[in-house]
Protein backbone atom coordinates (compact mmCIF):
# COMPACT_ATOMS: atom_id res chain seq x y z
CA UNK A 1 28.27 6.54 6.53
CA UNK A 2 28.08 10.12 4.13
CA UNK A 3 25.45 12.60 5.25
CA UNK A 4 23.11 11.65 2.20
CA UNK A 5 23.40 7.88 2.75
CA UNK A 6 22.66 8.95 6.51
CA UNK A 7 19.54 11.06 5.65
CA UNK A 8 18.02 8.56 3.34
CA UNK A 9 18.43 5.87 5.55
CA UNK A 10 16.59 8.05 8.34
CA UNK A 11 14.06 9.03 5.49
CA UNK A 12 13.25 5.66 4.41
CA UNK A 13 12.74 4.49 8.11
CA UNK A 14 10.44 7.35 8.46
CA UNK A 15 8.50 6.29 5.20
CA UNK A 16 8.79 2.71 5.32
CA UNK A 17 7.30 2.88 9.21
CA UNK A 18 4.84 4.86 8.21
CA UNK A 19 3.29 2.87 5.12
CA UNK A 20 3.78 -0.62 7.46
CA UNK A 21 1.54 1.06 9.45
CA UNK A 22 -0.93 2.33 6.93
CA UNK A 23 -1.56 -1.21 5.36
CA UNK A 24 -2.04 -2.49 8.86
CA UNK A 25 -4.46 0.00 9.08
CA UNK A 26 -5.75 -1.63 5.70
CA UNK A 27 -5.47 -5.06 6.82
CA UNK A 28 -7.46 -4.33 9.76
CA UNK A 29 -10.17 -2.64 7.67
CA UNK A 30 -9.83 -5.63 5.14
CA UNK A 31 -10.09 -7.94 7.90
CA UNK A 32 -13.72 -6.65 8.82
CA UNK A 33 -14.76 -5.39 5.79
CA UNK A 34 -14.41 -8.95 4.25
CA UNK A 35 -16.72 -10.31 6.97
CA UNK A 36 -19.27 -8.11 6.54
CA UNK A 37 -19.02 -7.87 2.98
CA UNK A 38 -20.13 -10.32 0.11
CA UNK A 39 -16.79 -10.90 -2.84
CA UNK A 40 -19.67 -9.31 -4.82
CA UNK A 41 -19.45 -6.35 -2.76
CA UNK A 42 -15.90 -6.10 -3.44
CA UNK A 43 -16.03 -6.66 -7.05
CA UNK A 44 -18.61 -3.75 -7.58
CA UNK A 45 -16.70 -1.61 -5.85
CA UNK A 46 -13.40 -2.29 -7.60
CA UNK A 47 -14.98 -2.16 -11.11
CA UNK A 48 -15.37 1.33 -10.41
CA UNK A 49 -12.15 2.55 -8.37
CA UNK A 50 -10.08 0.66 -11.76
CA UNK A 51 -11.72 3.25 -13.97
CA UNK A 52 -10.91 6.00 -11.55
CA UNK A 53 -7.46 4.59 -11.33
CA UNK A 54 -6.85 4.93 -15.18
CA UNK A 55 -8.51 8.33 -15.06
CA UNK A 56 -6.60 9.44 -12.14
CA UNK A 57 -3.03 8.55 -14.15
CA UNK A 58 -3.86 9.81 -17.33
CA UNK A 59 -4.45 12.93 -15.42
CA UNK A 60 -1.38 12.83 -13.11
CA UNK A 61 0.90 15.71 -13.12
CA UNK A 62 4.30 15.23 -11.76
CA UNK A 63 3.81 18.59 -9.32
CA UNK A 64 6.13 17.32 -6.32
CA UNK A 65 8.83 15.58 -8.81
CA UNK A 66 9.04 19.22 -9.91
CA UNK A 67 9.41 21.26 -6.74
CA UNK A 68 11.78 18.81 -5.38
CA UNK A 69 14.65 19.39 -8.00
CA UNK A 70 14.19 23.26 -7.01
CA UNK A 71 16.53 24.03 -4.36
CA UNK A 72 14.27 27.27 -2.36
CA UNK A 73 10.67 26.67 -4.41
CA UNK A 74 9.53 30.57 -4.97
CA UNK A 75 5.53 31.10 -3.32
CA UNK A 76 4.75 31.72 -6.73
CA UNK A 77 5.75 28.12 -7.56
CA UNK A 78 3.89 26.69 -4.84
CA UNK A 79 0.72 28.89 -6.14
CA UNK A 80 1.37 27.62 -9.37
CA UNK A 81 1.41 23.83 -8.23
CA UNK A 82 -1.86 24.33 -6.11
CA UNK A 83 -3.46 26.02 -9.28
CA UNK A 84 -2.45 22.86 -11.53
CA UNK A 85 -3.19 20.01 -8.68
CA UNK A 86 -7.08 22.02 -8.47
CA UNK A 87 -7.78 22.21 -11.85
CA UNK A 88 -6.52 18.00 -11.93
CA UNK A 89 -8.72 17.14 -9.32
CA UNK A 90 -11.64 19.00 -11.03
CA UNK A 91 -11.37 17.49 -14.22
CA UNK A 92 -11.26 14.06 -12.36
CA UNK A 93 -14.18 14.45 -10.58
CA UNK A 94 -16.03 15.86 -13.47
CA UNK A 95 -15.12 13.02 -16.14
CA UNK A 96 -15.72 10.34 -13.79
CA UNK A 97 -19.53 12.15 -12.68
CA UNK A 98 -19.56 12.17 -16.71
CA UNK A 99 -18.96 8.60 -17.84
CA UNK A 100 -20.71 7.22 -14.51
CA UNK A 101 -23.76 6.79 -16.92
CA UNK A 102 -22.29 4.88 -19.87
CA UNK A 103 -20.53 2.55 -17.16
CA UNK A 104 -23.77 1.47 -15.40
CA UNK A 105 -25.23 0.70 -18.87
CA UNK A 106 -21.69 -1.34 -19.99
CA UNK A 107 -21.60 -3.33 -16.86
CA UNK A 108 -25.63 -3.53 -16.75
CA UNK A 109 -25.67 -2.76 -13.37
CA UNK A 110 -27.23 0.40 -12.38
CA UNK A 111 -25.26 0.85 -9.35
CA UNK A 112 -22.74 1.88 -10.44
CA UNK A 113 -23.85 5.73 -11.45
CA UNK A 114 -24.15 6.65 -7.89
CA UNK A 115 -21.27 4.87 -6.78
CA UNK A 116 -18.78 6.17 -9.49
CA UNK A 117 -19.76 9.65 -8.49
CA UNK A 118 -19.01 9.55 -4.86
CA UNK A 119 -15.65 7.52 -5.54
CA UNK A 120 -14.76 10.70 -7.64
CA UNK A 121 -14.79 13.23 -4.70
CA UNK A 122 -11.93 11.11 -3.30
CA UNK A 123 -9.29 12.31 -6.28
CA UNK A 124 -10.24 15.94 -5.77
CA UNK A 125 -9.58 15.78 -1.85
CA UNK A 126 -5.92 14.29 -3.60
CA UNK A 127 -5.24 16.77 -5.61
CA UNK A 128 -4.88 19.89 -3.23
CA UNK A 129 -2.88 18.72 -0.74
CA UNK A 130 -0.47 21.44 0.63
CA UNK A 131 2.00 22.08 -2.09
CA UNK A 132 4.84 23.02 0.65
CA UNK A 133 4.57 19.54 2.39
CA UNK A 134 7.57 19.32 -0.76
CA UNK A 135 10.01 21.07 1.75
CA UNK A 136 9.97 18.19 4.23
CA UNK A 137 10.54 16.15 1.34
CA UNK A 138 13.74 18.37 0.69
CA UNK A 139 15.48 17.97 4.26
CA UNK A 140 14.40 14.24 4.23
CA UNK A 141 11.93 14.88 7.07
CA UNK A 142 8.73 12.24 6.29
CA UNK A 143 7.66 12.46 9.88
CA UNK A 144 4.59 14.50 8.40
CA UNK A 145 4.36 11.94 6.14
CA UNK A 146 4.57 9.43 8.55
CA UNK A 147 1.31 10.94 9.91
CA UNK A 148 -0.71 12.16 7.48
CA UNK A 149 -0.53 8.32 6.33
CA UNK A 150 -1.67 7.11 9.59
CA UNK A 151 -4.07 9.57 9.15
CA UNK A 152 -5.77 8.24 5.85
CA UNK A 153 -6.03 5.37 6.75
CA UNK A 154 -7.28 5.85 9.98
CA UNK A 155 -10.38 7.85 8.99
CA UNK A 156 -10.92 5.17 6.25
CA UNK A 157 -10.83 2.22 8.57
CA UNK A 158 -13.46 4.22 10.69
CA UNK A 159 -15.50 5.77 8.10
CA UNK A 160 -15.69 2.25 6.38
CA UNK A 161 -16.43 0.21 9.24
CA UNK A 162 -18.96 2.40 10.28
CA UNK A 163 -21.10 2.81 7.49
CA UNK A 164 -20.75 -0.91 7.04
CA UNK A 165 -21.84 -1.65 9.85
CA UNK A 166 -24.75 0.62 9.43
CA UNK A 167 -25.69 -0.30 6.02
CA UNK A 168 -24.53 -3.55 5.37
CA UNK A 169 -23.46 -2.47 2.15
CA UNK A 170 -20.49 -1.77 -0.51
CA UNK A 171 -20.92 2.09 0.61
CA UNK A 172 -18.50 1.11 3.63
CA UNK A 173 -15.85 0.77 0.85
CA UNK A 174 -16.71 4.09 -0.79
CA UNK A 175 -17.27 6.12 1.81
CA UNK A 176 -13.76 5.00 3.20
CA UNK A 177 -11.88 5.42 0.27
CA UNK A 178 -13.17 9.28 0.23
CA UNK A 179 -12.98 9.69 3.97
CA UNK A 180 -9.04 9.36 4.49
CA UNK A 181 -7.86 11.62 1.44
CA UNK A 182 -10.02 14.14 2.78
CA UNK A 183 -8.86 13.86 6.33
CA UNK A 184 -5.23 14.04 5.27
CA UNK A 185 -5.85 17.05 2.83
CA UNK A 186 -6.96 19.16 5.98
CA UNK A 187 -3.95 18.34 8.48
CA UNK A 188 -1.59 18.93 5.23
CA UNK A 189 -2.28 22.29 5.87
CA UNK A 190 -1.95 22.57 9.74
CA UNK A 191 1.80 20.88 8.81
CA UNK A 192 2.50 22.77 5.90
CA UNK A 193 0.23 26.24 6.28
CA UNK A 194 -0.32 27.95 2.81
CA UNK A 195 -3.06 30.12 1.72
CA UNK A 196 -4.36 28.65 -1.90
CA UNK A 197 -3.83 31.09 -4.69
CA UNK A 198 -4.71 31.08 -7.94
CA UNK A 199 -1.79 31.72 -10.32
CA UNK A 200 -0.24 29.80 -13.72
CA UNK A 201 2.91 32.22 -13.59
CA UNK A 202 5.50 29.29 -13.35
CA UNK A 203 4.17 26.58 -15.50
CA UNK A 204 7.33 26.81 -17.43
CA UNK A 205 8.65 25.03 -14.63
CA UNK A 206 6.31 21.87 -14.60
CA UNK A 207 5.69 21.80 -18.57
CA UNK A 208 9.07 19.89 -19.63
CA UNK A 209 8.19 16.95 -16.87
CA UNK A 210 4.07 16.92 -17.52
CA UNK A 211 4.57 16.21 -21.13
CA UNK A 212 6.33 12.64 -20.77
CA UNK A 213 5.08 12.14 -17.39
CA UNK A 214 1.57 12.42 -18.67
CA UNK A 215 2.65 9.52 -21.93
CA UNK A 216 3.93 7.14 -19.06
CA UNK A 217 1.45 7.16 -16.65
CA UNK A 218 -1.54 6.79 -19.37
CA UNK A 219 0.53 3.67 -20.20
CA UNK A 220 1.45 2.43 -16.65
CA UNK A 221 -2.79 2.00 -15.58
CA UNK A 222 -3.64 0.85 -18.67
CA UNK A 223 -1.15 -1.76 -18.40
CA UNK A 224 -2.36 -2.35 -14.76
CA UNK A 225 -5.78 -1.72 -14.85
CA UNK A 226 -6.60 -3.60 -18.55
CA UNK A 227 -7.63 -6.52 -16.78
CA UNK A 228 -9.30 -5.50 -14.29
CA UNK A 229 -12.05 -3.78 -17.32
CA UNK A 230 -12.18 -6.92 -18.68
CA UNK A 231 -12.69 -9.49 -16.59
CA UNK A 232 -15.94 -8.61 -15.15
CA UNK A 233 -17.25 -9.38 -18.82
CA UNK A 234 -16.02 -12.85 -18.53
CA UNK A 235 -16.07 -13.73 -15.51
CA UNK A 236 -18.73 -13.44 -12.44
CA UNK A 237 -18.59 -10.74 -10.13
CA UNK A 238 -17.24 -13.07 -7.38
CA UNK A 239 -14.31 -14.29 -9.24
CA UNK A 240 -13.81 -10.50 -10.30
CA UNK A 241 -14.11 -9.77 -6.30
CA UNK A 242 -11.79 -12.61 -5.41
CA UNK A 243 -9.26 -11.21 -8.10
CA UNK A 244 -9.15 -7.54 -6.59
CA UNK A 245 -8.95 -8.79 -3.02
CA UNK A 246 -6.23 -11.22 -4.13
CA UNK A 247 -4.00 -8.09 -5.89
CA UNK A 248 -4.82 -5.95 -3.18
CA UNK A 249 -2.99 -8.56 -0.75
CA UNK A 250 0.06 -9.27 -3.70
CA UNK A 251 0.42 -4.88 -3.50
CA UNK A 252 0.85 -5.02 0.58
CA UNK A 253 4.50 -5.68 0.27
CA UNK A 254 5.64 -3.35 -2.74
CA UNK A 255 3.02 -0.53 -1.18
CA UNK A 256 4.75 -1.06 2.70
CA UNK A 257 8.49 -1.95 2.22
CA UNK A 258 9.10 -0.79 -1.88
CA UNK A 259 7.13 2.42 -2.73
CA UNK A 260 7.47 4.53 0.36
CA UNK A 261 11.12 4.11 -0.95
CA UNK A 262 10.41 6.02 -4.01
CA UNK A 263 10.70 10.07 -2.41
CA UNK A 264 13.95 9.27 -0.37
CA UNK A 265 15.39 7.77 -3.36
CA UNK A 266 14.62 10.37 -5.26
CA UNK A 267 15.88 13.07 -2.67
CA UNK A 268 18.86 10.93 -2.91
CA UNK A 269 19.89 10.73 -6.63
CA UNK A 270 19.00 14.37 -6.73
CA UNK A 271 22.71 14.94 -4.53
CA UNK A 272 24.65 12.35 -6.49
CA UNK A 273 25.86 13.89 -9.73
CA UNK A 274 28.99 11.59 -10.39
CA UNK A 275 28.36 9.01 -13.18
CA UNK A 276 30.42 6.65 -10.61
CA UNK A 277 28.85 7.09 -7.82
CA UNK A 278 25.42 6.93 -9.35
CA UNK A 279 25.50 3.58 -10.74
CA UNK A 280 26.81 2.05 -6.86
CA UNK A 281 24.05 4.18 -5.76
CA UNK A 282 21.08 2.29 -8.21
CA UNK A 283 22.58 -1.10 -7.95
CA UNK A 284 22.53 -0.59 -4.10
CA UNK A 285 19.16 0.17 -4.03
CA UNK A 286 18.10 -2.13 -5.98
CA UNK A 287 19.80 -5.01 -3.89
CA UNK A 288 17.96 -3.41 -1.11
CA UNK A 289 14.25 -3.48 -2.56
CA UNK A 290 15.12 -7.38 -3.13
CA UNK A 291 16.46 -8.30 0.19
CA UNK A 292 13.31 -6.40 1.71
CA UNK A 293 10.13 -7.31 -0.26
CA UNK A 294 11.55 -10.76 -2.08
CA UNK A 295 11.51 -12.72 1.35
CA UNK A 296 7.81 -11.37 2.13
CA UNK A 297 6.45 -12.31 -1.18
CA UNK A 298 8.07 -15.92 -1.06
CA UNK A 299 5.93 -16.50 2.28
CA UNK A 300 3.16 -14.97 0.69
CA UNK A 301 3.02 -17.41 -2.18
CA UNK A 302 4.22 -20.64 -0.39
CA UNK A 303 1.18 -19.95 2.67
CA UNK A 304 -0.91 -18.22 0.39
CA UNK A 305 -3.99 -20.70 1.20
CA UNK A 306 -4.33 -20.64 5.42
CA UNK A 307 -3.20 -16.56 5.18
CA UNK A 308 -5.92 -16.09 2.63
CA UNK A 309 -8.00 -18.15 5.63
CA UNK A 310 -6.77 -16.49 8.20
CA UNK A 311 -7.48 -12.60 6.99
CA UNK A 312 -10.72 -12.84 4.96
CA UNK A 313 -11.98 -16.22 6.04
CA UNK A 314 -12.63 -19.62 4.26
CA UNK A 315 -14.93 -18.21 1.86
CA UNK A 316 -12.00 -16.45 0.04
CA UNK A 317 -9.65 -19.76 0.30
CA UNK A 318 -10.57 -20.71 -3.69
CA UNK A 319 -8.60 -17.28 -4.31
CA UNK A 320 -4.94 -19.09 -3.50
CA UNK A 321 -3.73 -19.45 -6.84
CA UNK A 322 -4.48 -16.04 -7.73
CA UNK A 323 -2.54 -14.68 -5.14
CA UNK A 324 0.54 -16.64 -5.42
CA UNK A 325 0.67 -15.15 -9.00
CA UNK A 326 0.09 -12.28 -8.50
CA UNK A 327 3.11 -12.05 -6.01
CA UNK A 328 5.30 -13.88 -8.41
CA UNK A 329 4.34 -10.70 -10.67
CA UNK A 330 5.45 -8.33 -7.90
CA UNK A 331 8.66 -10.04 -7.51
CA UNK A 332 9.95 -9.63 -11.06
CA UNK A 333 8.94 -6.31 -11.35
CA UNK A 334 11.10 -5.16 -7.71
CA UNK A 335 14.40 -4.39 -10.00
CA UNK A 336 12.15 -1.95 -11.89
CA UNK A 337 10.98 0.02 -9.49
CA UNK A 338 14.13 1.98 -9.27
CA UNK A 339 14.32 3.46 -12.34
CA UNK A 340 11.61 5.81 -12.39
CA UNK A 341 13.07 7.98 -9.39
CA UNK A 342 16.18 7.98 -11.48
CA UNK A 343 15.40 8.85 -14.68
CA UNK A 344 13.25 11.59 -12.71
CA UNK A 345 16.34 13.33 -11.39
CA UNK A 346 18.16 12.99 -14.70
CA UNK A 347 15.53 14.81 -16.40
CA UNK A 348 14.96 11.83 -18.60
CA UNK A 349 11.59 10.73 -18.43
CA UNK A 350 11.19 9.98 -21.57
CA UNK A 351 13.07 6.66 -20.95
CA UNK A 352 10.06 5.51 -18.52
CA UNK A 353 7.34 6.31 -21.01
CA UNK A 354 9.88 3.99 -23.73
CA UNK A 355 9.44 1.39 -21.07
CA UNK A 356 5.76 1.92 -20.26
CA UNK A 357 5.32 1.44 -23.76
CA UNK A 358 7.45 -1.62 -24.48
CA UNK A 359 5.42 -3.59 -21.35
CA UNK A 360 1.97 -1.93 -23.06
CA UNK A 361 3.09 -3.71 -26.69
CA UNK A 362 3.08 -6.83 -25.38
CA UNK A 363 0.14 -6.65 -22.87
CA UNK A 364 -2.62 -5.18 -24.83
CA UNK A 365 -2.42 -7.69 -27.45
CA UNK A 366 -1.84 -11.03 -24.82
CA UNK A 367 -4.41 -9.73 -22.07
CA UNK A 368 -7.41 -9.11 -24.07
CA UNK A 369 -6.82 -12.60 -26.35
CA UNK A 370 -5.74 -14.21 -23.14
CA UNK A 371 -9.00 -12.88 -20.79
CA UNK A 372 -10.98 -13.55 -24.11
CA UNK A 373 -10.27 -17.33 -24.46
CA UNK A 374 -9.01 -18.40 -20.79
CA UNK A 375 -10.80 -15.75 -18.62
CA UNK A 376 -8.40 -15.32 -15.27
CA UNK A 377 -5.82 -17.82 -16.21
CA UNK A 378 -5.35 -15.65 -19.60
CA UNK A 379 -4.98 -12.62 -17.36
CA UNK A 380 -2.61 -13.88 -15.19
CA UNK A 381 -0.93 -14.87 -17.50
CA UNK A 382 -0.33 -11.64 -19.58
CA UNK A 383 0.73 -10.25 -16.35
CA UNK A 384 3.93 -12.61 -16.01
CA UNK A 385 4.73 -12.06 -19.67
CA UNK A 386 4.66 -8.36 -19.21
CA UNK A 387 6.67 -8.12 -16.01
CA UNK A 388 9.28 -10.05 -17.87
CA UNK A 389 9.44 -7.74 -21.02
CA UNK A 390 9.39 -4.69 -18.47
CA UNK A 391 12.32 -5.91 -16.54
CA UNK A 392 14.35 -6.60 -19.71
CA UNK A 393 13.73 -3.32 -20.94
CA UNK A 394 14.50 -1.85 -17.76
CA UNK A 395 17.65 -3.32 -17.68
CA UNK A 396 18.92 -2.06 -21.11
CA UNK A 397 17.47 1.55 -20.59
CA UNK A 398 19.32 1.51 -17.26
CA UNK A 399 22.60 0.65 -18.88
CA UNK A 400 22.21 3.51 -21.47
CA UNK A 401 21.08 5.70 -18.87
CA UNK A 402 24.11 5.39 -16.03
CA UNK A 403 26.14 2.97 -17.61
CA UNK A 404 25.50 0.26 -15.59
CA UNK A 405 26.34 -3.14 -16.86
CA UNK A 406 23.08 -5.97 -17.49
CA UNK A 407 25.18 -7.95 -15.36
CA UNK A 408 25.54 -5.96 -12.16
CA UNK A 409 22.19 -5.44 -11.90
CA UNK A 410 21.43 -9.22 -12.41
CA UNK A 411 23.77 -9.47 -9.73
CA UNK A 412 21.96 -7.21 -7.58
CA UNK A 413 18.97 -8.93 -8.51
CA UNK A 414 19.99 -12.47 -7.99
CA UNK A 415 21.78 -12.57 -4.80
CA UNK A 416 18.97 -11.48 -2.78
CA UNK A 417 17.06 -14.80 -4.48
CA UNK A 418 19.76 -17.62 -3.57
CA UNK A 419 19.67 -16.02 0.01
CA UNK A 420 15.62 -17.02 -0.50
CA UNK A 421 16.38 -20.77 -1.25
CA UNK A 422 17.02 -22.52 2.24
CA UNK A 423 13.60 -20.35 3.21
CA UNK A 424 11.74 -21.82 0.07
CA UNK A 425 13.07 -25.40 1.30
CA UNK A 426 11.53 -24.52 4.97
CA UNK A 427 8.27 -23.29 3.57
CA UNK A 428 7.67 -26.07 1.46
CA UNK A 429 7.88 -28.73 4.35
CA UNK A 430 6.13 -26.84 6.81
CA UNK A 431 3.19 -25.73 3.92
CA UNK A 432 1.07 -29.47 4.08
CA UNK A 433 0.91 -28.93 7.94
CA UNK A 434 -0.67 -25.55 7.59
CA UNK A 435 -2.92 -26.22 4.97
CA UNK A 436 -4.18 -29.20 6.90
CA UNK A 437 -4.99 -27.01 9.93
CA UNK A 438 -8.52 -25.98 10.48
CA UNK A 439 -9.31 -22.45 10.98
CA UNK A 440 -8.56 -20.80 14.58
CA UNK A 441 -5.64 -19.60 17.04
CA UNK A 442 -3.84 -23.04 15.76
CA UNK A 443 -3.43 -21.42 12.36
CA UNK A 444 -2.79 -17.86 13.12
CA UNK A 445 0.16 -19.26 15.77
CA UNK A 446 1.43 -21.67 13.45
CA UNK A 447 1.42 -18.95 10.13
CA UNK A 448 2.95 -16.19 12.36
CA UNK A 449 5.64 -18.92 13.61
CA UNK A 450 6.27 -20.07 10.43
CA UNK A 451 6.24 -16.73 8.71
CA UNK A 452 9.17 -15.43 11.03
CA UNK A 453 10.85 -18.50 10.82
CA UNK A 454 11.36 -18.32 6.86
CA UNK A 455 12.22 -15.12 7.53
CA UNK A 456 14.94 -15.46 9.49
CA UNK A 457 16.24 -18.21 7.80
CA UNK A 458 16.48 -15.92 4.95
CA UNK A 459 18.23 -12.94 7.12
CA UNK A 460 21.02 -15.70 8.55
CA UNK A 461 21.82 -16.98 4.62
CA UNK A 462 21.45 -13.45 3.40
CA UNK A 463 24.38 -12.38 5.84
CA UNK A 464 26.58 -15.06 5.67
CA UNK A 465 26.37 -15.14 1.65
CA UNK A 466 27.18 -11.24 2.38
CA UNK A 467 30.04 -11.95 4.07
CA UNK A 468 31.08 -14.60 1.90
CA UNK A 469 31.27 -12.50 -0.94
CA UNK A 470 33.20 -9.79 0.43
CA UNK A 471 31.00 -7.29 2.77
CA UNK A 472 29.79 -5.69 0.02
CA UNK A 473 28.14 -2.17 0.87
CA UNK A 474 24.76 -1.88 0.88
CA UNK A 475 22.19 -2.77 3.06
CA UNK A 476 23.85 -5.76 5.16
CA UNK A 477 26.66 -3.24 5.86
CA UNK A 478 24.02 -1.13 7.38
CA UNK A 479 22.35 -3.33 9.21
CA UNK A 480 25.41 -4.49 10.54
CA UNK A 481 26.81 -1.27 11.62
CA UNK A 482 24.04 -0.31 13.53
CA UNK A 483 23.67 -3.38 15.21
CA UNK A 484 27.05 -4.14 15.71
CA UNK A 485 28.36 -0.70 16.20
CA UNK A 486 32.12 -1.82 17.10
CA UNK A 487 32.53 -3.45 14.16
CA UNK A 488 34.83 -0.97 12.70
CA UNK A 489 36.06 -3.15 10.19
CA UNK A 490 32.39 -2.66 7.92
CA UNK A 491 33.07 -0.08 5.82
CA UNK A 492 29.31 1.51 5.37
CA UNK A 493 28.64 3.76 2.00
């Protein structure tokens, strides 16, 4: 295995550990929350976070993206970066504590003017993070990562439960989602020491990636977040709830197994430089993200009903068919995912904002007709429309980009799926049994059983359609090698 395949594979188990952790931490915190909490609750609560979502990416600034292509960041830089995260984070809070007012009055619900303004202080704590926590990044050491996410989530779980408990309340929810960026912010420093100054002496370095970086991300939330503004004006708050719990549940996968992903990857592509090389590189990782997260999200939408039972109780049960959706969204977007790191290190992020656009073009116009006329259904359904367009585009911009051909990257798509088959089979006849199951230990034993069962179904068809095809290179090959270590015949890239 080459030193940089070797380091990101190290990296990613670093990363990957560390957000599986995190969104147990999160399941944990759902799992209680959801019991003491109404799907009102919920739905309050996430009418405000999607603003500050669309607020919080409109304002984004690529600041680590940056730093990471420089190979010895100057202090200057890193004073620079601090000075442009602050004055983010300010601007954040101070536009959401702004338009906290005018939300209250468009939702009708008065609530929401103190809740929007302590939801704000949470992007702020974001925003100054230690700038040198970049230089782990660098070396492909996320063991600080690792624990700065065990961190956040930690002190939200606690924070959350705890006022909860005390107040019976949606404040559990807010005062957890402030709670662990602030918590994190503060041991940043104790990994990463650096004493905040004030300076704008390097912007030229951060201007060229802000500028498209900026286009893109305005796009990306308003092509995630659209629906979630409208459907609490045509729906009721507890279908609104349901949908946000639902989403939140579709996201564990691609937030655990895909996205930590993202910085190794990037680390990665920033040491390949031949055209070559490159293209094996992006069609490996995209074979990876697929033989990961596309066996997860098949058991997700076959047992979507008793897990739904099983985490936030029977009262959520009606919220099924959301769910499975929702995770059929998440699966045709995986392939995409790639390309942003890429296009990152190539210095050609205009390409993302071209396909931020292309998915925007055809979900403004089917979202809001479709939430208009068929409330959820319509937004579900501009959601599969517009992972389909994004994947198409992604495909040509990819091929233009590296030269990689539409089909080798179906290919790297598709394999991964007729591994899934013989799993979708097992799911199926084992779903009626579940379903039928009341709720208790039964269920829990016979979803966890079932669960890894599908699963390693899919691992023994995923290997032997590996081998059949030739022992490709890629992640197979790795997991091969490392558990069969005398198998000298794997040759491991």
């Amino acid at each position: 295995m080459s030193s940089v395949s070797h380091r990101t594979a190290t990296a990613s188990i670093w990363t990957i550990s560390g957000k599986f952790l995190a969104r147990l931490l999160d399941f944990v915190s759902l799992l209680i929350l959801a019991r003491l909490l109404s799907p009102a609750d919920f739905g309050i609560v996430a009418i405000a976070t999607s603003v500050l979502v669309i607020v919080e990416a409109i304002l984004d600034l690529p600041l680590t993206q940056a730093l990471v292509r420089v190979p010895s960041p100057s202090e200057r830089m890193f004073a620079t970066a601090f000075t442009l995260s602050l004055i983010r984070g300010t601007a954040i809070s101070l536009l959401m504590m702004v338009i906290a007012w005018p939300m209250a009055l468009i939702y009708n619900d008065p609530r929401l003017f103190q809740l929007v303004a302590v939801v704000s202080i949470a992007p702020a704590m974001r925003s100054v993070i230690s700038p040198r926590m970049v230089l782990f990044m660098q070396r492909f050491d996320f063991r600080r990562e690792f624990a700065l996410d065990l961190i956040a989530k930690g002190s939200t779980l606690i924070f959350g439960v705890s006022v909860a408990l005390a107040t019976n309340s949606y404040w559990g929810l807010a005062i957890g989602a402030v709670a662990g960026p602030t918590m994190s912010t503060i041991v940043s420093y104790i990994f990463a020491p650096m004493r905040p100054r004030l300076s704008l002496s390097e912007w030229k370095h951060f201007q060229d990636m802000i500028g498209w970086n900026t286009v893109s991300q305005v796009l990306n939330s308003l092509n995630w977040q659209m629906d979630r503004l409208l459907l609490p004006c045509f729906t009721s708050l507890s279908t609104y709830g349901a949908f946000s719990v639902a989403d939140n549940l579709a996201g564990i996968p691609y937030q655990t197994f895909v996205g930590p992903l993202m910085r190794p990857l990037m680390a990665a592509f920033s040491n390949v430089s031949d055209r070559g090389k490159q293209i094996t590189a992006y069609l490996k990782a995209t074979n990876a993200i697929m033989v990961v997260a596309a066996p997860i999200l098949f058991v997700i939408i076959f047992l979507a009903e008793p897990i739904l039972r099983i985490v936030v109780g029977e009262k959520w049960a009606f919220a099924a068919p959301i769910l499975q959706w929702l995770c059929t969204v998440s699966l045709i977007g995986l392939p995409t995912t790639i390309m942003p790191p890429l296009v990152m290190v190539l210095d050609k992020t205009r390409y993302v904002a071209l396909r931020m656009f292309a998915e925007f073009a055809v979900r403004a116009p089917v979202t809001v007709l479709g939430v208009a006329m068929f409330g959820l259904d319509g937004a579900l359904a501009g959601r599969v429309i517009a992972a389909v367009v994004a994947y198409v585009v992604c495909l040509v911009i990819t091929q233009r980009l590296i030269g990689a051909s539409i089909g080798a990257q179906l290919y790297a798509f598709i394999r991964p799926l007729a591994a899934c088959l013989p799993m979708i089979c097992f799911l199926l006849w084992v779903r009626p049994v579940l379903i039928a199951m009341p709720l208790g230990i039964e269920l829990v034993a016979g979803v966890g059983l079932c669960s890894g069962a599908a699963l390693a179904i899919f691992w023994v068809f995923s290997l032997l359609l590996w081998q059949a095809v030739g022992r490709p290179d890629g992640l197979e090959a790795i997991i091969v090698r490392k558990i069969m270590p005398w198998r000298n015949g794997v040759v491991v890239s």
